[in-house]
Protein backbone atom coordinates (compact mmCIF):
# COMPACT_ATOMS: atom_id res chain seq x y z
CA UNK A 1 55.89 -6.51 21.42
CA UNK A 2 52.28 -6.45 20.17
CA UNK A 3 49.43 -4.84 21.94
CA UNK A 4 46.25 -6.44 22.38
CA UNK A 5 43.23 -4.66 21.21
CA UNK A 6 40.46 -3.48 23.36
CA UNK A 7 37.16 -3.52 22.55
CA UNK A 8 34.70 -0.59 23.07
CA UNK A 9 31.66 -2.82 22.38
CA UNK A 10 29.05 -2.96 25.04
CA UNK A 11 28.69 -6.76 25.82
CA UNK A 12 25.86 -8.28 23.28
CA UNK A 13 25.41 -5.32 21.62
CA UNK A 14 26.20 -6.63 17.84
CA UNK A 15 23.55 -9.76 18.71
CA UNK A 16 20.06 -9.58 17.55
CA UNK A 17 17.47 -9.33 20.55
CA UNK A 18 20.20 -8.05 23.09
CA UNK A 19 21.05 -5.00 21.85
CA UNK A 20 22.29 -3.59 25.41
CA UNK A 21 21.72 -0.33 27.28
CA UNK A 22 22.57 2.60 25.39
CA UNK A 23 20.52 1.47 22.46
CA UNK A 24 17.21 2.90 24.12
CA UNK A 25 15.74 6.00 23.49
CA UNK A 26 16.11 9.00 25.20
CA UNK A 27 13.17 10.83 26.47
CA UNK A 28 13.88 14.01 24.04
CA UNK A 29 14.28 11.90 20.93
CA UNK A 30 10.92 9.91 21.80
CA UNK A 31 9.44 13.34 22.26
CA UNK A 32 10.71 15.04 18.80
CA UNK A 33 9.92 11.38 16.72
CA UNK A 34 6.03 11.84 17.59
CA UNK A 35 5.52 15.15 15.91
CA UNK A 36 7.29 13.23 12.44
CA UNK A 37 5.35 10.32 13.32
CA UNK A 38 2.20 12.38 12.82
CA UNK A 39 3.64 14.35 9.98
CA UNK A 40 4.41 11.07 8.02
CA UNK A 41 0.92 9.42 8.57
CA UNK A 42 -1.26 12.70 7.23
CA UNK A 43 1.37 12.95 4.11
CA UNK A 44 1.17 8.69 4.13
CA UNK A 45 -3.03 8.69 4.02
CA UNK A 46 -3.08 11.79 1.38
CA UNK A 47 -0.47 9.58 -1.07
CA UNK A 48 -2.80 6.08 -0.03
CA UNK A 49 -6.26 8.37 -1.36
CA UNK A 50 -4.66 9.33 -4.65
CA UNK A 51 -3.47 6.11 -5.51
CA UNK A 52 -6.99 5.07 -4.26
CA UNK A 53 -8.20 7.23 -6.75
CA UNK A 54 -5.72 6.79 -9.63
CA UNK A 55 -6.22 2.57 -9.31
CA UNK A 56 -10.43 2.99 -9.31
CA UNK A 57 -9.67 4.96 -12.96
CA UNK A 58 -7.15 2.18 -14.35
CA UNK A 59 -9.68 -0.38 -13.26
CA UNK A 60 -12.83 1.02 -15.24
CA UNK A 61 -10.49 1.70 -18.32
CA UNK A 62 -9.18 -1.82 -18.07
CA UNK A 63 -13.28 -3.37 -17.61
CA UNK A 64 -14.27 -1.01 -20.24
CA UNK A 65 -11.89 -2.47 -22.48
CA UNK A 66 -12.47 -6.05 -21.89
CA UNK A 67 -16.16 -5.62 -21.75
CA UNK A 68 -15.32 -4.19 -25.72
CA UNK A 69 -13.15 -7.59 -26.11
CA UNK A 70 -15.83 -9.58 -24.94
CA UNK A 71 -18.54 -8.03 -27.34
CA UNK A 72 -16.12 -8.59 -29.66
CA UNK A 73 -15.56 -12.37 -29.05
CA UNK A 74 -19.56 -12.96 -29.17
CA UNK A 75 -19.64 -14.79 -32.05
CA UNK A 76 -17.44 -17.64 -30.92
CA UNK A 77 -18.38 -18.05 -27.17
CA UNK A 78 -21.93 -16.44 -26.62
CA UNK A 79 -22.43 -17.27 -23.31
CA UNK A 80 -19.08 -17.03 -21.91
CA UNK A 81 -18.55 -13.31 -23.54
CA UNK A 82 -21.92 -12.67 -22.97
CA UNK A 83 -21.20 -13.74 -18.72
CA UNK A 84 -17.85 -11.78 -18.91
CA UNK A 85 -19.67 -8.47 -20.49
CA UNK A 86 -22.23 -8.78 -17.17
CA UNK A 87 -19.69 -9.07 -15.04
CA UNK A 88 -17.37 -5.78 -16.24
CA UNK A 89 -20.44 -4.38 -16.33
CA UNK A 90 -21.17 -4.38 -12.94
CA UNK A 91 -17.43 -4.42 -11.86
CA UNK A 92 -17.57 -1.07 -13.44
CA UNK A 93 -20.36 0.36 -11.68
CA UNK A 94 -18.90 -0.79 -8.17
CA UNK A 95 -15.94 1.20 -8.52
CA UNK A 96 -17.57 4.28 -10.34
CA UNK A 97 -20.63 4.27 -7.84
CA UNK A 98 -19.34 3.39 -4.30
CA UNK A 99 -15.49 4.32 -5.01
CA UNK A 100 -15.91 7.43 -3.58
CA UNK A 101 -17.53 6.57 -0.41
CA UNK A 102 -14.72 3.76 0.19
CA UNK A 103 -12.30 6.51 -0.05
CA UNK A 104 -13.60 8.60 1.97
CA UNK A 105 -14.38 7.15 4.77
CA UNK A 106 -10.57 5.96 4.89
């Protein structure tokens, strides 16, 4: 004789949008997942400012270095190496100048 086997599932829990009563949260895990909440974001903006910081210095290296390229290339296109150079130029000063006040006011 073979038994049939009963299911413990609630009914619609394994669908997507109905995923049935006892998959809300209680009122002491809400309470304990704010504090992490807030311990996450301060740790999350502190790791968002240094990779602010660490992607303004790879940007001026990389301008500096194709601004060099560009002088470089000035005897074959003048006026395109000479736009290019203008344009790393001031590039560069954006980030070096107002970086710092785009990061911290973030």
């Amino acid at each position: 004789m073979v038994k049939a086997s009963v299911s413990h599932r609630q009914p619609g829990a394994g669908r997507s949008g109905n995923a049935g009563p006892t998959s809300l949260p209680r009122a002491r895990e809400l309470a304990s997942f704010v504090p992490f909440r807030r311990l996450v974001g301060a740790a999350s903006r502190n790791q968002w400012r240094a990779r602010w910081l660490f992607a303004r210095w790879v940007g001026v290296i990389v301008l500096s270095l194709n601004a060099i390229a560009q002088l470089l290339m000035m005897p074959a296109y003048p006026f395109w190496s000479l736009s290019i150079f203008t344009l790393d130029i001031l590039a560069g000063y954006g980030l070096i100048a107002y970086g710092q006040r785009i990061s911290s006011s973030s």
